[in-house]
N, C-alpha and C. Protein backbone atom coordinates (compact mmCIF):
# COMPACT_ATOMS: atom_id res chain seq x y z
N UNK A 1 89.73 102.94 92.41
CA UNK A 1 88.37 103.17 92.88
C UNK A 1 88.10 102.30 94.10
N UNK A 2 87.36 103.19 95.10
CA UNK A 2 87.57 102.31 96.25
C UNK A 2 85.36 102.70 96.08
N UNK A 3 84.78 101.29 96.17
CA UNK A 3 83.45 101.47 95.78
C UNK A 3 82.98 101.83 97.16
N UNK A 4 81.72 102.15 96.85
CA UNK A 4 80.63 102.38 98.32
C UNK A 4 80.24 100.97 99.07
N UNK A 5 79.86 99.83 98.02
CA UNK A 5 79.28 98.87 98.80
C UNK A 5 79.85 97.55 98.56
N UNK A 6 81.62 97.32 99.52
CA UNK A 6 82.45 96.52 99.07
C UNK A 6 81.80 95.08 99.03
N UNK A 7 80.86 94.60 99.52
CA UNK A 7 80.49 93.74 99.65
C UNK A 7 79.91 93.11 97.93
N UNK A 8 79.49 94.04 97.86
CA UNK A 8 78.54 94.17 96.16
C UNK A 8 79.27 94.43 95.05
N UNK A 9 80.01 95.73 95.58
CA UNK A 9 81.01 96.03 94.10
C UNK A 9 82.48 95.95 94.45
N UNK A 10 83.13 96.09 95.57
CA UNK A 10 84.40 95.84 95.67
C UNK A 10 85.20 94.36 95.68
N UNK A 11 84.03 93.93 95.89
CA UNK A 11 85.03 92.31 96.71
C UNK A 11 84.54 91.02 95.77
N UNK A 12 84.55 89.97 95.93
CA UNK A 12 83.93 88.79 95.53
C UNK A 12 84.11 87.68 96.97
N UNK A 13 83.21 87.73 97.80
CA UNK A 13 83.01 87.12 98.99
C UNK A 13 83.41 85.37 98.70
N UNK A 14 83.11 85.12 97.93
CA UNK A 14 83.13 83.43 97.82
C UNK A 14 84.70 83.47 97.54
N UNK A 15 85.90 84.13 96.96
CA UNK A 15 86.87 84.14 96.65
C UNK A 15 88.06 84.38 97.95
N UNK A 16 89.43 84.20 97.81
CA UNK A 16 90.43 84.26 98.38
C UNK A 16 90.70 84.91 98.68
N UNK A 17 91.43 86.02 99.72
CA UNK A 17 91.45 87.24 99.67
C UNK A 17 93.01 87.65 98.40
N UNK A 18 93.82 86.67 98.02
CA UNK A 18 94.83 86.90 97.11
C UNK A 18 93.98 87.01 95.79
N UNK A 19 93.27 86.26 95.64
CA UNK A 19 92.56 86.01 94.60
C UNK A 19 91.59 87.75 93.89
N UNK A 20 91.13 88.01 95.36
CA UNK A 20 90.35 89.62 95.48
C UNK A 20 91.18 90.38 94.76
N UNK A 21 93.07 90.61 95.48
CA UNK A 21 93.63 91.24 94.71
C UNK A 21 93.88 91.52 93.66
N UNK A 22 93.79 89.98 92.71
CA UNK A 22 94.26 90.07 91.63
C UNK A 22 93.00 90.86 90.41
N UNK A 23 91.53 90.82 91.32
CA UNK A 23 90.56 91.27 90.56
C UNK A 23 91.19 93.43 90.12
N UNK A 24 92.12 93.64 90.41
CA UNK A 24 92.64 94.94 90.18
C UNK A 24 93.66 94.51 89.03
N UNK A 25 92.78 94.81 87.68
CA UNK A 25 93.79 94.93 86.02
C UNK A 25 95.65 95.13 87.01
N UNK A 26 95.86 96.22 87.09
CA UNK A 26 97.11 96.42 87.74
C UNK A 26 98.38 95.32 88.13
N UNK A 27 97.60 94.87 88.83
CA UNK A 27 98.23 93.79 90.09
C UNK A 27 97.99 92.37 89.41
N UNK A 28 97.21 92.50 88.77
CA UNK A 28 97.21 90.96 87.61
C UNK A 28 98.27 90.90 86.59
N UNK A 29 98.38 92.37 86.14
CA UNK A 29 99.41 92.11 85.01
C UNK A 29 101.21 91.92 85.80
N UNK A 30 101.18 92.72 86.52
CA UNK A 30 102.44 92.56 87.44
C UNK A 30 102.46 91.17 87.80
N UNK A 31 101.71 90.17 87.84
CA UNK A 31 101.76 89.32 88.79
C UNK A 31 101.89 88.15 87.60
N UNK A 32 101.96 88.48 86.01
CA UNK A 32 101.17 87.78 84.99
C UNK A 32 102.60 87.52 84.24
N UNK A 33 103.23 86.68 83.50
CA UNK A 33 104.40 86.73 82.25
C UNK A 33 104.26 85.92 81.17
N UNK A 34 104.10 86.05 80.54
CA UNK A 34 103.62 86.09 79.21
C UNK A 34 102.38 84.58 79.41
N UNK A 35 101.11 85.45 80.05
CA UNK A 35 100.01 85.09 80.23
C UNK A 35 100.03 83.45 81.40
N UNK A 36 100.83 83.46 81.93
CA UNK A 36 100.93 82.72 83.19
C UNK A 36 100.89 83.51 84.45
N UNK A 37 99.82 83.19 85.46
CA UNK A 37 99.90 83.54 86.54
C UNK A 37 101.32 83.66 87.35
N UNK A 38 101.39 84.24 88.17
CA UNK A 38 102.63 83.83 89.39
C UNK A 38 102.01 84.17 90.72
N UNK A 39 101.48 82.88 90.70
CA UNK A 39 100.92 82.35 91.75
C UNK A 39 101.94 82.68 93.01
N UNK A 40 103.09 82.43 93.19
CA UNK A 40 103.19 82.29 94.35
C UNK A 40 104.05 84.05 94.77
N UNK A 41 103.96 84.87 93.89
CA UNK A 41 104.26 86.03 93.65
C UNK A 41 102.82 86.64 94.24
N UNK A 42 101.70 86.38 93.72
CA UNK A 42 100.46 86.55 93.84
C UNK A 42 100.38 86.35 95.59
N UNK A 43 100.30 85.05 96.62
CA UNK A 43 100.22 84.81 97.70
C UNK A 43 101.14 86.02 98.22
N UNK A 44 102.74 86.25 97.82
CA UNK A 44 103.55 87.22 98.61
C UNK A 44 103.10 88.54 98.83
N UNK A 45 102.47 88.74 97.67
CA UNK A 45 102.44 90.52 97.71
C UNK A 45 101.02 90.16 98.90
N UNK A 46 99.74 89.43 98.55
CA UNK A 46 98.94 89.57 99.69
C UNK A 46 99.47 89.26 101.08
N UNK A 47 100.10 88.25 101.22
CA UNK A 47 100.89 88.26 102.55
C UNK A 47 101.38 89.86 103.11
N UNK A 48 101.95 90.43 102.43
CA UNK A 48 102.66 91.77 102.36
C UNK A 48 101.71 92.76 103.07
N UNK A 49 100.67 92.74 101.92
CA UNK A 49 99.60 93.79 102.21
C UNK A 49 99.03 93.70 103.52
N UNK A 50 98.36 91.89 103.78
CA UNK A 50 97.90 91.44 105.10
C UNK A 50 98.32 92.38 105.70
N UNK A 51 99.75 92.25 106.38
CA UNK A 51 101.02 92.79 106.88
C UNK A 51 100.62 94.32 107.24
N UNK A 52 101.06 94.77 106.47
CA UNK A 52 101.45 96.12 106.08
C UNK A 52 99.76 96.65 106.26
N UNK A 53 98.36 96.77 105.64
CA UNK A 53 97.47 97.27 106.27
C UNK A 53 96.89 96.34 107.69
N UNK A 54 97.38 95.95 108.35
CA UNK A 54 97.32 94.71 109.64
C UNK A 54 95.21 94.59 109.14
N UNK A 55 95.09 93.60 108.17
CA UNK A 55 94.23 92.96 107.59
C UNK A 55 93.74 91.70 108.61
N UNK A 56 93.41 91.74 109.65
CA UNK A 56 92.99 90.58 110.09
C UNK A 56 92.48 88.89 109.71
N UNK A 57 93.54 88.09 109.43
CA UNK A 57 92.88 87.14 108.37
C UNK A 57 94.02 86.24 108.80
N UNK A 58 93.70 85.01 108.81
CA UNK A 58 94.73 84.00 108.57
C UNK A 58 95.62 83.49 107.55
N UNK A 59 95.63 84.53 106.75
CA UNK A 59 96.59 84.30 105.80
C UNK A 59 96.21 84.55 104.21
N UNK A 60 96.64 84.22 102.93
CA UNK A 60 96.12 85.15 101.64
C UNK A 60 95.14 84.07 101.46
N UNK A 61 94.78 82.91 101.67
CA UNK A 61 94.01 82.21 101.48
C UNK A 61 92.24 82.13 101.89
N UNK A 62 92.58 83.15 102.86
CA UNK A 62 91.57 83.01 103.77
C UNK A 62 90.00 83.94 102.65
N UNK A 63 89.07 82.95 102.59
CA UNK A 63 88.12 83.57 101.49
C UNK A 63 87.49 84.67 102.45
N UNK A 64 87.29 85.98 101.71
CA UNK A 64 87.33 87.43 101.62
C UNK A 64 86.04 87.78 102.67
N UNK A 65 84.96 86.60 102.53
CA UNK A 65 83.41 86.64 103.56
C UNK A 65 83.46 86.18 104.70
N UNK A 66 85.08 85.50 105.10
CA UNK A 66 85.09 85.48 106.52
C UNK A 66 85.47 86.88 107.34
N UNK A 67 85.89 87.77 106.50
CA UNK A 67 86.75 88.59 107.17
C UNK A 67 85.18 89.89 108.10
N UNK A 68 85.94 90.54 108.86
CA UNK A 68 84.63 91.97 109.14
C UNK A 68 84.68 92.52 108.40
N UNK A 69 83.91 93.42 108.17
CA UNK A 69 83.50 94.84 107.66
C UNK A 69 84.76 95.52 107.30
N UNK A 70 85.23 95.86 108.63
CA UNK A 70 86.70 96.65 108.49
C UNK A 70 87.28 95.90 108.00
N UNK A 71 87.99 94.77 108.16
CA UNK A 71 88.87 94.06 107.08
C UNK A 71 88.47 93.80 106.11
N UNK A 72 87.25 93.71 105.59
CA UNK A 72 87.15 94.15 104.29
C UNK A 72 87.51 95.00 103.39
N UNK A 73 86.71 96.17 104.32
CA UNK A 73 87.80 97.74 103.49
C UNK A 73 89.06 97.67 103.84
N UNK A 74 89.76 97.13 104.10
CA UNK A 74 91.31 97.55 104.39
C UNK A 74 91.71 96.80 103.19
N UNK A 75 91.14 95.65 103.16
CA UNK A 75 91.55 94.61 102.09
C UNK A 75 91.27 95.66 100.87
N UNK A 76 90.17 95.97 100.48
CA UNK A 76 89.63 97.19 99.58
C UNK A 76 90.72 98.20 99.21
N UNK A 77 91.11 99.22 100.59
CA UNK A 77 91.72 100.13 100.38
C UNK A 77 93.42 99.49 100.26
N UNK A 78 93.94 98.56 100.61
CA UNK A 78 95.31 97.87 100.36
C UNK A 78 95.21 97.46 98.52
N UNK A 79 94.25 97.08 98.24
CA UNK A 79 94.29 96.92 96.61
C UNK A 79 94.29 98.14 96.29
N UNK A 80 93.69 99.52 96.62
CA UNK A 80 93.74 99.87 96.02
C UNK A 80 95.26 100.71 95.66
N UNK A 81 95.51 101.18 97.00
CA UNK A 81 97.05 101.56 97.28
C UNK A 81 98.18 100.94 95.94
N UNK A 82 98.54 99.44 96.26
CA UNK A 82 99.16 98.71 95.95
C UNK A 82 98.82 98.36 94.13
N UNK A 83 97.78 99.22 93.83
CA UNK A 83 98.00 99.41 92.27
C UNK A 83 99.10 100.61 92.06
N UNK A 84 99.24 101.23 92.50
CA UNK A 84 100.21 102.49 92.39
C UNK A 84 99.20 103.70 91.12
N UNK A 85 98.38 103.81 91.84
CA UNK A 85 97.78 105.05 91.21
C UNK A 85 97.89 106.18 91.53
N UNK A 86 97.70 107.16 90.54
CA UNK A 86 98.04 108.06 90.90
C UNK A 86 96.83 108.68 91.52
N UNK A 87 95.75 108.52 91.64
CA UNK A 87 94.56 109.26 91.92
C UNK A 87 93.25 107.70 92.54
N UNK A 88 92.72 107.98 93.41
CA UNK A 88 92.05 107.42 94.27
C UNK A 88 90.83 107.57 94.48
N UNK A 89 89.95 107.06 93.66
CA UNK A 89 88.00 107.84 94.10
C UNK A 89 87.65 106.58 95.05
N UNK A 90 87.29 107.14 96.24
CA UNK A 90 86.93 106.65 97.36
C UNK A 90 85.49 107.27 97.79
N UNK A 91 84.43 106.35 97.65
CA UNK A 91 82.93 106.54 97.60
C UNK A 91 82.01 105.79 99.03
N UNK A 92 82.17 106.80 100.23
CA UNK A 92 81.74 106.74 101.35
C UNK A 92 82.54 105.34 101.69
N UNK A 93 83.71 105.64 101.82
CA UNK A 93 84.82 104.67 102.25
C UNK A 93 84.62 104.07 103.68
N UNK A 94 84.36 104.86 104.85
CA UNK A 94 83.96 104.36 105.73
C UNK A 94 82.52 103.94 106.29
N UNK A 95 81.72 104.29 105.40
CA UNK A 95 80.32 103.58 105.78
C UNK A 95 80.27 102.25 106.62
N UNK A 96 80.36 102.43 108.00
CA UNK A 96 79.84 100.91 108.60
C UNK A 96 80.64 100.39 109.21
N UNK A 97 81.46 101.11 109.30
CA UNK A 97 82.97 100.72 109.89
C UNK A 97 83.27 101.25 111.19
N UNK A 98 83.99 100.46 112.45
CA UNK A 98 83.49 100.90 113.71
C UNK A 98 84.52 102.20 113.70
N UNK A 99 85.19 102.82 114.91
CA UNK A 99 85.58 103.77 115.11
C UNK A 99 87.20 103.75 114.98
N UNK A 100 87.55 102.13 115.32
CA UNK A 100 89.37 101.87 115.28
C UNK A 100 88.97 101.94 113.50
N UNK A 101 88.41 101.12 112.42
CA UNK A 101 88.68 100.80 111.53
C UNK A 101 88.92 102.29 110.84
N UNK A 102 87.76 102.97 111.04
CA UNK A 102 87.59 105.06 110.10
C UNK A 102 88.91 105.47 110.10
N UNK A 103 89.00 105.06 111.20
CA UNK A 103 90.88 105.65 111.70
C UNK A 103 91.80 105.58 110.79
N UNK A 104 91.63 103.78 110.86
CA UNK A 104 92.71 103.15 110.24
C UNK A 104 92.72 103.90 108.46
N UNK A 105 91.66 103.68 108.18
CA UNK A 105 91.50 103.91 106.81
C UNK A 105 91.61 104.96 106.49
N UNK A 106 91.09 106.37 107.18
CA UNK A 106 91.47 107.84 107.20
C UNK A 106 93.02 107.98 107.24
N UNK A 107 93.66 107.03 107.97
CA UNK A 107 95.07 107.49 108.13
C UNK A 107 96.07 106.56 106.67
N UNK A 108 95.46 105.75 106.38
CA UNK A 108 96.23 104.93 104.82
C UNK A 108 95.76 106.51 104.08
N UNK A 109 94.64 106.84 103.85
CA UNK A 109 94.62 107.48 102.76
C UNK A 109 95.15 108.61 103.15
N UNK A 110 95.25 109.56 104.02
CA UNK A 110 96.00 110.41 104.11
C UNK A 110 97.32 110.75 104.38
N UNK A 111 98.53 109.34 104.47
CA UNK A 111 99.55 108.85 104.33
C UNK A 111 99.48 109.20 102.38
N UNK A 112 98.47 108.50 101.68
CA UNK A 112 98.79 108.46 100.38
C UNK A 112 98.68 109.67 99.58
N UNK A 113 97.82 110.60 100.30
CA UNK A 113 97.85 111.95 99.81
C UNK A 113 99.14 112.74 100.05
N UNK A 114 99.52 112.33 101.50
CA UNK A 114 101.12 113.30 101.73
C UNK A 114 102.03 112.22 100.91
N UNK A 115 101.77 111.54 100.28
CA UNK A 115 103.00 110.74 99.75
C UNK A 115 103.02 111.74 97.98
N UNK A 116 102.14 111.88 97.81
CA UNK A 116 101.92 113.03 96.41
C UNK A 116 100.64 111.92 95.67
N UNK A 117 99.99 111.56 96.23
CA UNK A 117 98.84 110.97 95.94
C UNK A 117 97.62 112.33 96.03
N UNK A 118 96.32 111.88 95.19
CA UNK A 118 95.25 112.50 94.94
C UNK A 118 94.34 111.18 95.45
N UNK A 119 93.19 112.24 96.36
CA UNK A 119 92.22 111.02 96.36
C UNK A 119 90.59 112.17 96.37
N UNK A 120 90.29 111.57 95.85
CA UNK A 120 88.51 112.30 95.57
C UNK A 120 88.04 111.83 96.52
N UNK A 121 87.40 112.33 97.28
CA UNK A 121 86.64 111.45 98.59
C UNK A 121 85.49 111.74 98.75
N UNK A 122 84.82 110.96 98.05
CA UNK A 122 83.16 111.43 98.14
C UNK A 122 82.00 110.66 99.49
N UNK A 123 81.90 111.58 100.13
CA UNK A 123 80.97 110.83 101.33
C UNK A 123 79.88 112.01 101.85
N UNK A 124 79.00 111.10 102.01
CA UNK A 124 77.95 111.64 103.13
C UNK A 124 77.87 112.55 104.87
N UNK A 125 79.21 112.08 105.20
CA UNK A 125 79.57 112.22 106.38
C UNK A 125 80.13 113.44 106.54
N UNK A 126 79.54 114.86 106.78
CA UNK A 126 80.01 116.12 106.72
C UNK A 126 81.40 115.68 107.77
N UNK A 127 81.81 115.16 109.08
CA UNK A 127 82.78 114.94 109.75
C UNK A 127 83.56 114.51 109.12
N UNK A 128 83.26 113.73 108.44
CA UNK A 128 84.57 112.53 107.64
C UNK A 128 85.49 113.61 106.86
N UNK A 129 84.25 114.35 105.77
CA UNK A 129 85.34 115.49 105.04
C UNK A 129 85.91 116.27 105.81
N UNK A 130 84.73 117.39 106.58
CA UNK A 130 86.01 117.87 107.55
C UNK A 130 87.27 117.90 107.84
N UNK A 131 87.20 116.64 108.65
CA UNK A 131 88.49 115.79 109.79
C UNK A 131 89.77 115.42 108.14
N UNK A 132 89.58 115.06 106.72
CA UNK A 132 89.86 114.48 105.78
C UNK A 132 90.74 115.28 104.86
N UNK A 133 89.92 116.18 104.57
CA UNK A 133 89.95 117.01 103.55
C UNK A 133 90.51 118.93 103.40
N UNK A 134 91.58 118.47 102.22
CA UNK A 134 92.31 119.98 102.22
C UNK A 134 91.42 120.49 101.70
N UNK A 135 91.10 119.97 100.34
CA UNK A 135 89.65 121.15 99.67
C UNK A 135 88.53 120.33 99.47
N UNK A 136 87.44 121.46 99.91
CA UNK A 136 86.30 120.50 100.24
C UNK A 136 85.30 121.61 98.91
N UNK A 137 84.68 120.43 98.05
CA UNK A 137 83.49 120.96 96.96
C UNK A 137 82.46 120.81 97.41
N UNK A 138 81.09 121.52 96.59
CA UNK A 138 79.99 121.06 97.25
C UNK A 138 79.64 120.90 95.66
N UNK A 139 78.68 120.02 96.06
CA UNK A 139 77.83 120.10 94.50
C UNK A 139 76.22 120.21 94.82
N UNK A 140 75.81 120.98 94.44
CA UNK A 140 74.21 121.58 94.06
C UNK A 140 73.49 122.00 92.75
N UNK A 141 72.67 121.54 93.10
CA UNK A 141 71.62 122.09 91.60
C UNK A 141 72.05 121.50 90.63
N UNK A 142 73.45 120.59 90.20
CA UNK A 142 74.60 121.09 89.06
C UNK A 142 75.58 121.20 89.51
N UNK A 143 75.77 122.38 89.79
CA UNK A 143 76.62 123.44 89.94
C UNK A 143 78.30 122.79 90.96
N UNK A 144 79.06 122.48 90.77
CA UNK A 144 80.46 122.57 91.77
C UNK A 144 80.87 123.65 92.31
N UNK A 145 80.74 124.08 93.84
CA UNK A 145 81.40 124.94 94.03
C UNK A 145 82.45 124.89 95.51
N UNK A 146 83.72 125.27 95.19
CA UNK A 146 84.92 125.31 96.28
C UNK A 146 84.32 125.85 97.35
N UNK A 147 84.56 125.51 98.47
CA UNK A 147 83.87 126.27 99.68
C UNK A 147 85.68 126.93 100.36
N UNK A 148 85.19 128.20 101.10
CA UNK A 148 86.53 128.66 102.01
C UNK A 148 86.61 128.26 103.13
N UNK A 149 87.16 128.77 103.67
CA UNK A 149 87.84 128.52 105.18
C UNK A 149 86.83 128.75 105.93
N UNK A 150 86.53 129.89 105.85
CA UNK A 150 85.32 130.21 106.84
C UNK A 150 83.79 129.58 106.29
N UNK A 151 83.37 128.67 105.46
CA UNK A 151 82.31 128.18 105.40
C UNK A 151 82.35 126.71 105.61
N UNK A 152 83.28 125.98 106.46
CA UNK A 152 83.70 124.95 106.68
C UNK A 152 83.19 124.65 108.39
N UNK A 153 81.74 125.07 108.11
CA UNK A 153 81.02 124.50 109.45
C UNK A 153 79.83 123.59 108.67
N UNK A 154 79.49 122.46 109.46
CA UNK A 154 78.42 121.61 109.11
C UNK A 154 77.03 122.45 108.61
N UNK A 155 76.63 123.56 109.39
CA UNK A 155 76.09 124.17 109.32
C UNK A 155 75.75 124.97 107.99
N UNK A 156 76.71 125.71 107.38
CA UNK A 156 77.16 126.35 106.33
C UNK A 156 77.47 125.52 105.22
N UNK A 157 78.11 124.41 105.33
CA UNK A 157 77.82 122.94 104.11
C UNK A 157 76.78 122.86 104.13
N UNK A 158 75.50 122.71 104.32
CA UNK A 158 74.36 122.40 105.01
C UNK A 158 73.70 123.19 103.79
N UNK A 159 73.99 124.32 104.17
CA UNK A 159 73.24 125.31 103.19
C UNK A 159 73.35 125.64 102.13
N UNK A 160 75.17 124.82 101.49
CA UNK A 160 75.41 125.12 100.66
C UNK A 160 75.31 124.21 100.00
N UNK A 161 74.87 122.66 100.30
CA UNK A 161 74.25 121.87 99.43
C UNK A 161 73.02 121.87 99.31
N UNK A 162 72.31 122.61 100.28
CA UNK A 162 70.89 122.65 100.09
C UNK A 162 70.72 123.65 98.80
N UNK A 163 71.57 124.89 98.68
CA UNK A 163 71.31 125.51 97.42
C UNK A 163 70.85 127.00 97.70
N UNK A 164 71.14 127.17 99.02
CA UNK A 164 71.09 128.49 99.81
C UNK A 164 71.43 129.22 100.21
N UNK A 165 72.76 128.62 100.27
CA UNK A 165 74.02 129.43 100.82
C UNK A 165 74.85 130.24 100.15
N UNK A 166 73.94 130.73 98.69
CA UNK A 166 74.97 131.39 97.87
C UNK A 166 74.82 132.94 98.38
């Protein structure tokens, strides 16, 4: 689960950014043998991640409220990756994030979808799904419904979450 408001529900700002990681059940137990940390197993894999999503930060130590916005979510979306799930709910993932970061993060998760990953991507941003998304739902009234090819204008989403477009 990648939350809407990492600040609030994804992260713990006063904490480490290795430390962040380990808040994912997953990556604690991997990191855990018979109820001892491995601490310095713990620093590598965040080093790694740093790395590997280019996390702007001075290192796994660096506590999680110095970082931006965007390195926040990367930090966010690198935990979430690096649990090895099979499925991904990502809840207005890019909210707030400048134009290099959407990128960045549009392109991890859609690396993880062609890798045979699932990700639910729930956002506000008719573009985001668009540009994102193989199948796009709408939900109204209730109701879930698949939209086609040809109703895949802002316009026509528009109407079909308003509850009109049937």
């Amino acid at each position: 689960m990648i939350p809407q408001d990492r600040d609030l529900d994804g992260l713990i700002l006063d904490m480490s950014l290795w430390e962040n990681l380990l808040l994912a059940r997953p990556l604690r137990e991997r990191m855990t043998s018979r109820g001892w940390l491995g601490h310095s197993r713990a620093i590598d894999l965040c080093a790694e991640l740093i790395d590997r999503f280019q996390i702007r930060a001075a290192g796994p130590d660096t506590i999680a409220g110095a970082l931006s916005g965007g390195n926040r979510q990367r930090l966010q979306v690198a935990r979430a990756i690096a649990e090895r799930p099979r499925v991904i709910v990502a809840h207005n993932v890019c909210r707030g994030l400048d134009l290099a970061a959407t990128a960045e993060v549009h392109r991890t998760i859609l690396e993880f979808a062609a890798s045979g990953g699932t990700v639910l991507l729930i956002s506000s941003d008719l573009d985001e799904l668009l540009a994102t998304c193989g199948r796009l739902m709408v939900i109204s009234h209730g109701k879930i419904r698949e939209t086609r090819a040809d109703e895949r204008s802002p316009e026509r989403l528009g109407l079909l979450m308003a509850g009109s477009g049937e």
